[in-house]
C-alpha atoms as a PDB file:
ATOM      1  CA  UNK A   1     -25.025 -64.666 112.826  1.00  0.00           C
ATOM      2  CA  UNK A   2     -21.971 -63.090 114.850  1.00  0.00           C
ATOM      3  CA  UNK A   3     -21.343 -59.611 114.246  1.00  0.00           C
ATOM      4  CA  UNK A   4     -17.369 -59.963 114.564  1.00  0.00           C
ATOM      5  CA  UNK A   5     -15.130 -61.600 112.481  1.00  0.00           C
ATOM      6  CA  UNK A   6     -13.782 -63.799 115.075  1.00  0.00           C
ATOM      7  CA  UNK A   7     -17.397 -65.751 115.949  1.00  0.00           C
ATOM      8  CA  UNK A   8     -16.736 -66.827 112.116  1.00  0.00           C
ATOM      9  CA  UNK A   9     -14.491 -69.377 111.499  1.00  0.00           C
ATOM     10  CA  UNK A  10     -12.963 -69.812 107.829  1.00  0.00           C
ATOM     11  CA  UNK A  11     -14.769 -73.501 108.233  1.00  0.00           C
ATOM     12  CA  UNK A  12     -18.323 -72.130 109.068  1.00  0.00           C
ATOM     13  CA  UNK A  13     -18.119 -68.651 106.533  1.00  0.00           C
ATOM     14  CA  UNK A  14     -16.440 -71.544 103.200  1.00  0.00           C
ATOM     15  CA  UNK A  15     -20.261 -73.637 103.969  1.00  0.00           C
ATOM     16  CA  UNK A  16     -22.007 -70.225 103.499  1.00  0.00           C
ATOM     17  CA  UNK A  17     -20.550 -69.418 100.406  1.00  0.00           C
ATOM     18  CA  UNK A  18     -21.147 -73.381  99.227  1.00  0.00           C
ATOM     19  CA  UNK A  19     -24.543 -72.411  99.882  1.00  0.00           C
ATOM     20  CA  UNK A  20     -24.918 -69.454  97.996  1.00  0.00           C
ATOM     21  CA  UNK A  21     -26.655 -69.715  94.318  1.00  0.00           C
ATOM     22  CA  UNK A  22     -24.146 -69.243  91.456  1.00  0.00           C
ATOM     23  CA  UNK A  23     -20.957 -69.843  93.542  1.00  0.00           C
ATOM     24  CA  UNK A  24     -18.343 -71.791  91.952  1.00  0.00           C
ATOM     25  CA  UNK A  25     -15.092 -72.910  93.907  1.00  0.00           C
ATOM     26  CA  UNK A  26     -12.564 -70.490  92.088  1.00  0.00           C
ATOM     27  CA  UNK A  27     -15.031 -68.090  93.457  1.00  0.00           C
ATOM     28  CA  UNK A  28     -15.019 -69.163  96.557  1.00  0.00           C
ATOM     29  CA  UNK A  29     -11.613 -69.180  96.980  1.00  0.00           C
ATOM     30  CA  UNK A  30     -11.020 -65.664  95.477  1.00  0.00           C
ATOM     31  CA  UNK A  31     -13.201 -64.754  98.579  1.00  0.00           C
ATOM     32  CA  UNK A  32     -11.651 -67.071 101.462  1.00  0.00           C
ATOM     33  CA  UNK A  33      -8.394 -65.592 100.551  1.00  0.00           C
ATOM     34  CA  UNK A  34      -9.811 -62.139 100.495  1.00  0.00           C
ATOM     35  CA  UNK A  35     -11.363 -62.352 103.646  1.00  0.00           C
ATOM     36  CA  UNK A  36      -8.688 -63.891 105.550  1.00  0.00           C
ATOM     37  CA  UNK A  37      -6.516 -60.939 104.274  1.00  0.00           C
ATOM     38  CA  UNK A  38      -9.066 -58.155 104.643  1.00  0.00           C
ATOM     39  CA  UNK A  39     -10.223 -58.051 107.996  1.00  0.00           C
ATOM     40  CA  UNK A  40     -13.832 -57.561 107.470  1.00  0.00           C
ATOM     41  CA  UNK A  41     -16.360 -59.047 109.215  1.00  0.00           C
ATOM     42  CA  UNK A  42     -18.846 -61.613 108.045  1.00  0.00           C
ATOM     43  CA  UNK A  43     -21.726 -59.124 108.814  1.00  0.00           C
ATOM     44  CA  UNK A  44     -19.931 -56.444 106.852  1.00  0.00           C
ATOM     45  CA  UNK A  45     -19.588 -59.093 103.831  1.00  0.00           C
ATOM     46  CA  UNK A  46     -23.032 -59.915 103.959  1.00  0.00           C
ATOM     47  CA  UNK A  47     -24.152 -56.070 103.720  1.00  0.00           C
ATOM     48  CA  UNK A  48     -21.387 -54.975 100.628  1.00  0.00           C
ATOM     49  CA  UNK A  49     -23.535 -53.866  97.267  1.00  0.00           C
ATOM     50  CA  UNK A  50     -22.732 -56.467  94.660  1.00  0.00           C
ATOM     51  CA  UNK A  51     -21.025 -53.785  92.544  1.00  0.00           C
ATOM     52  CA  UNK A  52     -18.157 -54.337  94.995  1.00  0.00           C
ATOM     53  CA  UNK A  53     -18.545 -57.702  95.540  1.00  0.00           C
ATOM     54  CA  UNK A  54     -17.685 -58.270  91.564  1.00  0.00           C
ATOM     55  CA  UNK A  55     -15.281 -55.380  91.529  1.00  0.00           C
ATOM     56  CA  UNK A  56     -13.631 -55.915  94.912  1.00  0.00           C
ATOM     57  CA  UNK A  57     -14.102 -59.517  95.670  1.00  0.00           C
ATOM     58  CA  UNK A  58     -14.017 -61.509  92.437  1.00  0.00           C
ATOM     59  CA  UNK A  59     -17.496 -62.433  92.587  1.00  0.00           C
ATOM     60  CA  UNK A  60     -19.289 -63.096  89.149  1.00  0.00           C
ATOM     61  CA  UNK A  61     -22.952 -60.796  88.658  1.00  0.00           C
ATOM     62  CA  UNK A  62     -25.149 -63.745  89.262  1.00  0.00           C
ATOM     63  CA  UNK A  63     -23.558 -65.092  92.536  1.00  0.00           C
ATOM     64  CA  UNK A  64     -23.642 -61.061  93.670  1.00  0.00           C
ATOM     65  CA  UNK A  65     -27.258 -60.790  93.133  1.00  0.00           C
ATOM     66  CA  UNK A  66     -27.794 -64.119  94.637  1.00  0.00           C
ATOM     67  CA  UNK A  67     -25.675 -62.982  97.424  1.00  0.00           C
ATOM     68  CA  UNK A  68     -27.689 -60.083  98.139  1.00  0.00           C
ATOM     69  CA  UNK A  69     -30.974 -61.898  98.115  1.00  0.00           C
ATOM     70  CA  UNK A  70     -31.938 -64.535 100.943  1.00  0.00           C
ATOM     71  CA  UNK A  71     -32.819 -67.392  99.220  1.00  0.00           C
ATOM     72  CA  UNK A  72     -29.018 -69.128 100.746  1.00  0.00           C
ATOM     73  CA  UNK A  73     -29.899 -68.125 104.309  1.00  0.00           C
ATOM     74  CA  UNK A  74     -32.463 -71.253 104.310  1.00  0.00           C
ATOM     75  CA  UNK A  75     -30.282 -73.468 102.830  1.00  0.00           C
ATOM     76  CA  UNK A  76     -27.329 -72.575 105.263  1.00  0.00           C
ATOM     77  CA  UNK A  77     -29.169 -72.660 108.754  1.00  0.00           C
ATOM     78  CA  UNK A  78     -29.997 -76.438 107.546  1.00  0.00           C
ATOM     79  CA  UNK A  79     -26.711 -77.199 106.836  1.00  0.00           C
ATOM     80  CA  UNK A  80     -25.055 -75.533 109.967  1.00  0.00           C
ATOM     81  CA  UNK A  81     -27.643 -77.707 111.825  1.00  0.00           C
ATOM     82  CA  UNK A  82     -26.510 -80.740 109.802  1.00  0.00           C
ATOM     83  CA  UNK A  83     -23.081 -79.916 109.867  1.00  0.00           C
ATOM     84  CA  UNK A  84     -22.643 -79.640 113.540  1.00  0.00           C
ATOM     85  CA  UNK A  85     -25.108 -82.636 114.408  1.00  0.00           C
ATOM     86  CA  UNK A  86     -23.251 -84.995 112.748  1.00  0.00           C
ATOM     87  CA  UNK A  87     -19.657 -83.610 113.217  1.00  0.00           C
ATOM     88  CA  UNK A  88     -19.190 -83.173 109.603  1.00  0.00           C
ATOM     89  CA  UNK A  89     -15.346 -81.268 108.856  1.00  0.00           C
ATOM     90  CA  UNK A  90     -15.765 -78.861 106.489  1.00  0.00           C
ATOM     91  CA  UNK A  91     -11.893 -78.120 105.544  1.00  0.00           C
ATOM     92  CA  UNK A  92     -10.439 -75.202 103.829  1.00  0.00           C
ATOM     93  CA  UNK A  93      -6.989 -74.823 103.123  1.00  0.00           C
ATOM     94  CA  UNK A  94      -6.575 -73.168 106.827  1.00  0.00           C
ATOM     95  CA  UNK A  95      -7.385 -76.377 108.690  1.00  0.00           C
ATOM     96  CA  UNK A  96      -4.729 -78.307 110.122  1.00  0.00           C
ATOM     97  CA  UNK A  97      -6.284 -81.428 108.436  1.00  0.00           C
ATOM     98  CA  UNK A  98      -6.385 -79.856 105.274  1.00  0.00           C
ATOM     99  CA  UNK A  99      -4.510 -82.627 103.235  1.00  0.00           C
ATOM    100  CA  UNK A 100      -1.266 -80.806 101.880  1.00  0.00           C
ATOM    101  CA  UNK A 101      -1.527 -83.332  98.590  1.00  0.00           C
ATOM    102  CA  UNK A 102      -4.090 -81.836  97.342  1.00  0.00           C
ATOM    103  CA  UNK A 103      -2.318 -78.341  96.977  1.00  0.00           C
ATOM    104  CA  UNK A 104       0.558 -79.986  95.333  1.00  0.00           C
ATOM    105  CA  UNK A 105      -1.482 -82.582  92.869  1.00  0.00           C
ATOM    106  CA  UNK A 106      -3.923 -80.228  92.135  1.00  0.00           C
ATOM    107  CA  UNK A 107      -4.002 -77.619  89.005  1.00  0.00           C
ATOM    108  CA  UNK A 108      -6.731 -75.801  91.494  1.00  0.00           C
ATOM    109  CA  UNK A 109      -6.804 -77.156  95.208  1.00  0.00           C
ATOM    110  CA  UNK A 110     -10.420 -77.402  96.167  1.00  0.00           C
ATOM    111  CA  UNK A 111     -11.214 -74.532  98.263  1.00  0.00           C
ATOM    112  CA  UNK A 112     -13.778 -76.558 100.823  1.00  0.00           C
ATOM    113  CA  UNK A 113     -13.531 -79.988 101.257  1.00  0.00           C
ATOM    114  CA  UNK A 114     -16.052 -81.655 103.174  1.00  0.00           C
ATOM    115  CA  UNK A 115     -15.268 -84.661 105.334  1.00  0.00           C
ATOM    116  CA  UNK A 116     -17.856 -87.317 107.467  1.00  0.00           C
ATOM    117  CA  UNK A 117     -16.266 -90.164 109.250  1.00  0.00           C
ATOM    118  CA  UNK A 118     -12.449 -90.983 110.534  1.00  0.00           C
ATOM    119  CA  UNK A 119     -10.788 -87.990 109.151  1.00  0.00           C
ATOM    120  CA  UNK A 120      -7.339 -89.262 110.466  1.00  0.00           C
ATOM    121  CA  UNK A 121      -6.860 -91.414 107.899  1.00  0.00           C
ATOM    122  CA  UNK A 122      -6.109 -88.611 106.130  1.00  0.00           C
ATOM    123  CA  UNK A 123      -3.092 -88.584 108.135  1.00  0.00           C
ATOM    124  CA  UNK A 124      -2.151 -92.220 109.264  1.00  0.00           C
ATOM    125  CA  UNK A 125      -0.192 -94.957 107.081  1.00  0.00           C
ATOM    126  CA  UNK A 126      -0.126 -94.932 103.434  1.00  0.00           C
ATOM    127  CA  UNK A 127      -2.813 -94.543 100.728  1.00  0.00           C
ATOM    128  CA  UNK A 128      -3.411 -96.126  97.346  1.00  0.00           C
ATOM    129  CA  UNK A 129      -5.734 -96.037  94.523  1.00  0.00           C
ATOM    130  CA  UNK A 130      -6.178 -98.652  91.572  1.00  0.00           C
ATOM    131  CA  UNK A 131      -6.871 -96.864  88.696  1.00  0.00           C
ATOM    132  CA  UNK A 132      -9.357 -98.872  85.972  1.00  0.00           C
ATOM    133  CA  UNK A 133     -11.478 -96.936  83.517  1.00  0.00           C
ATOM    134  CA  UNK A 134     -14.868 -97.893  82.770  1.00  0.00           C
ATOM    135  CA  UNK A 135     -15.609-100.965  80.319  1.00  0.00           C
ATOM    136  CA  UNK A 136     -12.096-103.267  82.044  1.00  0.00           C
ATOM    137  CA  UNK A 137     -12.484-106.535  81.094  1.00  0.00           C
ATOM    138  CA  UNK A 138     -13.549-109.019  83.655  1.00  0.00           C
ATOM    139  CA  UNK A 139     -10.053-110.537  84.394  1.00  0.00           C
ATOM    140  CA  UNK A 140      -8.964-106.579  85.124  1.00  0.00           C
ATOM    141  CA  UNK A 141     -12.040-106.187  87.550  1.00  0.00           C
ATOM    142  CA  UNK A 142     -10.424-109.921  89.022  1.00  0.00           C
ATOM    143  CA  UNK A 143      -7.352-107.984  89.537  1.00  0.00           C
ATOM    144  CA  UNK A 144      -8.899-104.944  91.389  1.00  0.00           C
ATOM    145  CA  UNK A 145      -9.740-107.201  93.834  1.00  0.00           C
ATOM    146  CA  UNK A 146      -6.483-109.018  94.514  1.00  0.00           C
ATOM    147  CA  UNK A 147      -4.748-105.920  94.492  1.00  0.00           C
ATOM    148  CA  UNK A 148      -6.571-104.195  96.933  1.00  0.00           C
ATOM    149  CA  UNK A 149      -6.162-107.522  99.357  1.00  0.00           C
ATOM    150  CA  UNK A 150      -3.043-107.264  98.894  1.00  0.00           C
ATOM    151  CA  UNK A 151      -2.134-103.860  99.759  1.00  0.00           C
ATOM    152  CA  UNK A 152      -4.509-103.929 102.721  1.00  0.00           C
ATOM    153  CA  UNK A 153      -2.758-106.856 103.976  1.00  0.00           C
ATOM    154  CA  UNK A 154       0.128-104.585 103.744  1.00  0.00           C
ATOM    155  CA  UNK A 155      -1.457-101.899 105.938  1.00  0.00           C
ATOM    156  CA  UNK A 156      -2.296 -99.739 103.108  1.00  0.00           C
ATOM    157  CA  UNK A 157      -5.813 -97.704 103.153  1.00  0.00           C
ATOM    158  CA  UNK A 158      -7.641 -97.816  99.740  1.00  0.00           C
ATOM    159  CA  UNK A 159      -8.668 -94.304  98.405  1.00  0.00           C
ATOM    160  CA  UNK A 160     -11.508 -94.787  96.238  1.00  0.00           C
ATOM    161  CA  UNK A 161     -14.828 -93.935  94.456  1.00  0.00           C
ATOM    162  CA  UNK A 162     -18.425 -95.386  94.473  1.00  0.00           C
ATOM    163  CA  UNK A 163     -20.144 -95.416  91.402  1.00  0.00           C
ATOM    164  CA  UNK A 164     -17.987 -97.258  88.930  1.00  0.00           C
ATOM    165  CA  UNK A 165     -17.630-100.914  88.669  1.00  0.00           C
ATOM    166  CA  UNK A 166     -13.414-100.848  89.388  1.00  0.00           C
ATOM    167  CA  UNK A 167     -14.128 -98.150  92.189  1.00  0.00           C
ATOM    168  CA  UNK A 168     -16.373-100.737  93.743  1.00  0.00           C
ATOM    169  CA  UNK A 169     -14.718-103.945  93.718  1.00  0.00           C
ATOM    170  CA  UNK A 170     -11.802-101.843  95.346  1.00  0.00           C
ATOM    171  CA  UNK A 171     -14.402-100.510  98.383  1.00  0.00           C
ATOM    172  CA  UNK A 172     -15.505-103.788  98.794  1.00  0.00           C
ATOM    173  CA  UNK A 173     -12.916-105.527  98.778  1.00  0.00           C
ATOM    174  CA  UNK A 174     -11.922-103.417 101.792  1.00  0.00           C
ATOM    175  CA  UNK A 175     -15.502-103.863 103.740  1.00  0.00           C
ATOM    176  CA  UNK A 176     -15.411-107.345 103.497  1.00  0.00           C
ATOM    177  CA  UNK A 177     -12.115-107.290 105.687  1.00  0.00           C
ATOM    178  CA  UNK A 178     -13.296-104.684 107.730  1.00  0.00           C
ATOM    179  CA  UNK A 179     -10.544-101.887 107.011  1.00  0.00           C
ATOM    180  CA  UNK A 180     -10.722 -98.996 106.723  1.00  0.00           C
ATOM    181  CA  UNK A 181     -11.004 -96.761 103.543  1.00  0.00           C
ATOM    182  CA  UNK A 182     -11.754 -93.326 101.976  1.00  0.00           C
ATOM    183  CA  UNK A 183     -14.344 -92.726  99.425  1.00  0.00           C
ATOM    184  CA  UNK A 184     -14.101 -89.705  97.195  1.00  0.00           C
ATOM    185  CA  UNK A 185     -17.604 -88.204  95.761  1.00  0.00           C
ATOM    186  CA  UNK A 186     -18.588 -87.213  92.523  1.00  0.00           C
ATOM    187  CA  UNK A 187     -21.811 -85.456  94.237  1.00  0.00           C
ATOM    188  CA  UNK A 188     -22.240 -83.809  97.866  1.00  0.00           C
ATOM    189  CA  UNK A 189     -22.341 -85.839 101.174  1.00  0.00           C
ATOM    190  CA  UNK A 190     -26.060 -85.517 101.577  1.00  0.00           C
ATOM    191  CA  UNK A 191     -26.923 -86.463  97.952  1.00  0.00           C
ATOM    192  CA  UNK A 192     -24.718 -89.686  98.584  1.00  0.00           C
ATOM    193  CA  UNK A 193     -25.409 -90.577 102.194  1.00  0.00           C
ATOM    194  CA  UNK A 194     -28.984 -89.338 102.947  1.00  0.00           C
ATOM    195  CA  UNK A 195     -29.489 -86.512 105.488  1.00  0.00           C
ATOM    196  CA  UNK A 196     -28.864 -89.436 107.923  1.00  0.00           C
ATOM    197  CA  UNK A 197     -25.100 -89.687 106.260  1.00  0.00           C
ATOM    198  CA  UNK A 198     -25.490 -93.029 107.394  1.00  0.00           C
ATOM    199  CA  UNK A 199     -26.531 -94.896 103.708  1.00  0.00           C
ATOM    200  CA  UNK A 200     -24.528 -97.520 102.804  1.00  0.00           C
ATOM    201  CA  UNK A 201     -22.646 -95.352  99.370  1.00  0.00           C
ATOM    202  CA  UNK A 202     -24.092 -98.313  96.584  1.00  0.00           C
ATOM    203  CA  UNK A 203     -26.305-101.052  96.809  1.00  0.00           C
ATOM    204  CA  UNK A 204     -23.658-104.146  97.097  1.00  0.00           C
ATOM    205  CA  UNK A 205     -22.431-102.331  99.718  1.00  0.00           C
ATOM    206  CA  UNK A 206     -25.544-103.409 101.544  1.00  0.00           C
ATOM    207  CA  UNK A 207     -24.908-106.669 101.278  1.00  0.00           C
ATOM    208  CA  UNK A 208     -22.092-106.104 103.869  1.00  0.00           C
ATOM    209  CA  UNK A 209     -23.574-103.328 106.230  1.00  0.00           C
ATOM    210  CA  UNK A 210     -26.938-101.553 106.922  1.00  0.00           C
ATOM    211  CA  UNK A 211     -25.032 -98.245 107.220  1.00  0.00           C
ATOM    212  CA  UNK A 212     -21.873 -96.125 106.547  1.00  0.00           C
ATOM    213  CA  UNK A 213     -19.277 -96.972 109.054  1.00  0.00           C
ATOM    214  CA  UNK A 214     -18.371 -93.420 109.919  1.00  0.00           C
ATOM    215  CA  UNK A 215     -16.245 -95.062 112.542  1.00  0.00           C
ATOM    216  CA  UNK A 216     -14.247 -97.087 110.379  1.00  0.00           C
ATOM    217  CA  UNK A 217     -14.218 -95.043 106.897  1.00  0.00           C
ATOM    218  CA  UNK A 218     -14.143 -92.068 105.426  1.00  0.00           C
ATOM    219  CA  UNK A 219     -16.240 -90.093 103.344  1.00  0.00           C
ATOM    220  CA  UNK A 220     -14.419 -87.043 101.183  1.00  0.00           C
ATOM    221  CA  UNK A 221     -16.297 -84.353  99.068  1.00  0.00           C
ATOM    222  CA  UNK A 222     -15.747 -81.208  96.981  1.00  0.00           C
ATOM    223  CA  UNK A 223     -19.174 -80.612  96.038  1.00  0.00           C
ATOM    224  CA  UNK A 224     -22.071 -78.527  98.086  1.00  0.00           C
ATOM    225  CA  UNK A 225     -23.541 -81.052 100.110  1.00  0.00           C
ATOM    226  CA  UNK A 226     -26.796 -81.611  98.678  1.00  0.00           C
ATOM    227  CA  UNK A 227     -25.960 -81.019  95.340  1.00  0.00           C
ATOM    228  CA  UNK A 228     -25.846 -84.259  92.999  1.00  0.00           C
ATOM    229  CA  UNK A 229     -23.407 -85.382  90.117  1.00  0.00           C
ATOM    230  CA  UNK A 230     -22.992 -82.531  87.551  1.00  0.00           C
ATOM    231  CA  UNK A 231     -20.969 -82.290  84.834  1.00  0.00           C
ATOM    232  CA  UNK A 232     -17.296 -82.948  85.325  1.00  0.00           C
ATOM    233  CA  UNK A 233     -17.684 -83.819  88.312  1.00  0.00           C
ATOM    234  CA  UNK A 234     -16.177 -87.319  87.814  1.00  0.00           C
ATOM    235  CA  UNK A 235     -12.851 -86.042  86.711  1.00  0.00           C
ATOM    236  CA  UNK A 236     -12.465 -83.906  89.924  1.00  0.00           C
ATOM    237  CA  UNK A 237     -13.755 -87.010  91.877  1.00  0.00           C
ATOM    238  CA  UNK A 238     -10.438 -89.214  90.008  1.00  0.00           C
ATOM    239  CA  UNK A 239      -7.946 -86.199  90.118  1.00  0.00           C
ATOM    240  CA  UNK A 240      -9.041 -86.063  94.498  1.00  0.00           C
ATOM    241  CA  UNK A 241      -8.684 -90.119  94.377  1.00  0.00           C
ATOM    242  CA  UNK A 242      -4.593 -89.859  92.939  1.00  0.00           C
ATOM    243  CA  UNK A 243      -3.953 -86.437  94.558  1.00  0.00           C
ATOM    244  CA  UNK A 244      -4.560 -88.522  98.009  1.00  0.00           C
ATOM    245  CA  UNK A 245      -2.953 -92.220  96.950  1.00  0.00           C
ATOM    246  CA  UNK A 246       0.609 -92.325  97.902  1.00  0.00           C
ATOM    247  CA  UNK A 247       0.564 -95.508  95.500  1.00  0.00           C
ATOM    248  CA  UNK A 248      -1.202 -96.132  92.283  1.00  0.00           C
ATOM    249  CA  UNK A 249      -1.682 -99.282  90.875  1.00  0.00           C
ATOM    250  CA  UNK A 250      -2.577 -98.872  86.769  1.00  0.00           C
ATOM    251  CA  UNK A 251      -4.427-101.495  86.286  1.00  0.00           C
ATOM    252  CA  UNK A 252      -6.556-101.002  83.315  1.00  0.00           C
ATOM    253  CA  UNK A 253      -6.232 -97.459  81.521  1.00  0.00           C
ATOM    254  CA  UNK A 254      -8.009 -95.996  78.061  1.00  0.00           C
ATOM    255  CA  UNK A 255      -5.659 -94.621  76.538  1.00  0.00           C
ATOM    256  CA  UNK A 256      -5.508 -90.663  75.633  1.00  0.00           C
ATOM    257  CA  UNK A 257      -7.710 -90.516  78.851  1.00  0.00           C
ATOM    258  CA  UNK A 258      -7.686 -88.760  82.213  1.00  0.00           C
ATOM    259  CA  UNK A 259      -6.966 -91.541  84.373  1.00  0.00           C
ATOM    260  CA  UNK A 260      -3.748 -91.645  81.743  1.00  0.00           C
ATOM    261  CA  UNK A 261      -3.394 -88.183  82.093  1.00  0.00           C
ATOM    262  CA  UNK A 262      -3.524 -88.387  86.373  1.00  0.00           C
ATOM    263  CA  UNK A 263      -1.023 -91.172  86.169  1.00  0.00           C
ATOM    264  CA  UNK A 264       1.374 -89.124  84.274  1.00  0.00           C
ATOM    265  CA  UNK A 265       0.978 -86.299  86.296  1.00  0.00           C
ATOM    266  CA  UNK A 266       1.251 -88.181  89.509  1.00  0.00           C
ATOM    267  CA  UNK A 267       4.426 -89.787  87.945  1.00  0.00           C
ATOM    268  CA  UNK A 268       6.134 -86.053  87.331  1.00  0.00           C
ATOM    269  CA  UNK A 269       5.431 -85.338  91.683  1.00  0.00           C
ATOM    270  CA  UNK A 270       7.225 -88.567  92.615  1.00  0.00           C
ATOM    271  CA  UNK A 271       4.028 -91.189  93.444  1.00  0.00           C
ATOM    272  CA  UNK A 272       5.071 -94.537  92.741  1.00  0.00           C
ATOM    273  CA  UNK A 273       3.208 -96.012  89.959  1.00  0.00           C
ATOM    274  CA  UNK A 274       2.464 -99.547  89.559  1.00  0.00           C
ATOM    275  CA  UNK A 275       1.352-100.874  85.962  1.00  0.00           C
ATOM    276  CA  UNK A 276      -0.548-104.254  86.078  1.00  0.00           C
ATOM    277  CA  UNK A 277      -0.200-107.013  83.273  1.00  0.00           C
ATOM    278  CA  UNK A 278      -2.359-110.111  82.493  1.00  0.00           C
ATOM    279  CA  UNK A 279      -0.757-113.411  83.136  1.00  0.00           C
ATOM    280  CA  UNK A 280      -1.041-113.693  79.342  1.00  0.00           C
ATOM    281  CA  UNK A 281       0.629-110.591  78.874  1.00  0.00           C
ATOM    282  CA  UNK A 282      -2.228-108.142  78.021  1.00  0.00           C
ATOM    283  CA  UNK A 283      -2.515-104.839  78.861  1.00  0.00           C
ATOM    284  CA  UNK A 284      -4.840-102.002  77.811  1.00  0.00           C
ATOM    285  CA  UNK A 285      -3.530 -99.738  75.927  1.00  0.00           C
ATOM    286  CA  UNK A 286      -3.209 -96.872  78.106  1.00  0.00           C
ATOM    287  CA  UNK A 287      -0.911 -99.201  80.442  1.00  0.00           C
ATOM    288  CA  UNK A 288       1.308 -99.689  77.511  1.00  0.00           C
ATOM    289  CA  UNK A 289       1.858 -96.315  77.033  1.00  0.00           C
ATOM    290  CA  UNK A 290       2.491 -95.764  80.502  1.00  0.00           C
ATOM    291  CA  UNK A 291       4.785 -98.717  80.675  1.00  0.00           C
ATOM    292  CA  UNK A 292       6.751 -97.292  77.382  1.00  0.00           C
ATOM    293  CA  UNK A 293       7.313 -93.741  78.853  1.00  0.00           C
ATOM    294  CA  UNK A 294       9.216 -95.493  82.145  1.00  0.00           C
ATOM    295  CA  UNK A 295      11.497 -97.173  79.685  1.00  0.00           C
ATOM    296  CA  UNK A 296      12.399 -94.542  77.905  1.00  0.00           C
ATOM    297  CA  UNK A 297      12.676 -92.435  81.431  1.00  0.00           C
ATOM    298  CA  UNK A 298       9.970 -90.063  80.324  1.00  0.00           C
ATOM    299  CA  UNK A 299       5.921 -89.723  81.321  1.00  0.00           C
END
């Protein structure tokens, strides 16, 4: 490790901390901002008692202590080696390609953000998400698909999950036309895509393609890289997907839920919302509410 500050970049210190026992991200970004203000070194970090790494630094006891140990220094050295063999972008809010929608969507921005694959589509064309909680009826999961074609035929890039039904049909909707798309974890790169990052992200997928297309797609995390899906990690996964989407199509919503809630909120910050009904008329009734609140010129 570099005894100066400036053989650390805020990229390669924000894995460290993600490596470090006990380390949440408000804690993480209490230190990033800390650092970046405070002019002390990496080394120097490394040495400070953990009585002033909770007092100073914002650090709970437990992440101190595990600070202090070495059990992290392991865990990092493999994932510096990982990071850098497979050009993996490990964004904090200092990197040029940090998306700016996040920090506006976002109650708390996401202090790290990890990123495999063609991380200019964070910044080319227009994104949008369909948004269809679990248990949609079949004809909803129908119109996943057909909305997705026909947004891609429009140029747009689909901004998605992997572990859901709806999130699916809308990823593979996309890899059968071979465009490009960005998939939002609920877990860490490594825990999704193999220390190879090169698994296809569910098993239809496979179908398709033997491997990720890091060339084509995208891969976006949150999460420590090798740590799997924990608790609420699903909501963070669907508050990333809408922060990114410049467009959200409602397709099929539970109502009093957090897709509901993400579609209201996205509604207050200007996204364009789309609300989808059945050619019968149907909607669920999370749409409906949705639908109401435009009438009436509320959200």
């Amino acid at each position: 490790m570099g005894s100066a500050k400036r053989d650390w970049l805020p990229a390669r210190f924000a894995l460290l901390l993600t490596c470090v026992p006990q380390m949440g991200e408000a804690q993480i970004a209490r230190v990033l901002q800390h650092w970046a203000r405070s002019g002390v070194s990496v080394d120097e970090f490394l040495r400070l008692p953990p009585e002033v790494l909770q007092q100073e630094w914002g650090i709970s006891p437990q992440a101190a202590e595990a600070l202090a140990g070495d059990r992290w220094r392991k865990r990092f050295e493999q994932m510096d080696t990982l990071v850098r063999r497979h050009g993996v972008h490990v964004l904090t809010a200092q990197h040029r390609l940090y998306p700016l929608a996040l920090e506006s969507f976002c109650e708390q921005p996401p202090p790290v953000m990890f990123a495999h694959g063609r991380v200019e589509l964070l910044q080319e064309g227009w994104r949008f998400a369909v948004a269809c909680s679990r248990g949609a009826p079949q004809m909803a999961l129908e119109a996943v698909d057909e909305i997705t074609q026909g947004a891609i035929r429009e140029g747009g890039v689909p901004v998605t999950g992997h572990n859901t039904p709806p999130y699916q049909r809308t990823a593979l909707a996309s890899i059968r036309q071979e465009h490009p798309s960005i998939t939002v974890l609920d877990r860490g790169l490594v825990s999704a895509l193999g220390e190879g990052l090169n698994r296809p992200l569910f098993a239809a997928a496979r179908l398709y393609e033997l491997e990720f297309r890091a060339d084509r797609d995208l891969v976006l995390s949150p999460f420590p890289l090798q740590v799997g899906n924990l608790g609420l990690h699903n909501q963070r996964r669907d508050e990333l997907i809408f922060a990114l989407a410049d467009v959200i199509f409602a397709v099929w919503i539970r109502a009093g839920g957090v897709m509901e809630r993400l579609c209201r909120r996205a509604k207050e910050l200007g996204k364009r919302i789309e609300v989808w009904k059945a050619p019968d008329g149907t909607v669920s009734e999370g749409v409906r509410r949705l639908a109401e609140s435009e009438e009436h010129g509320g959200v």
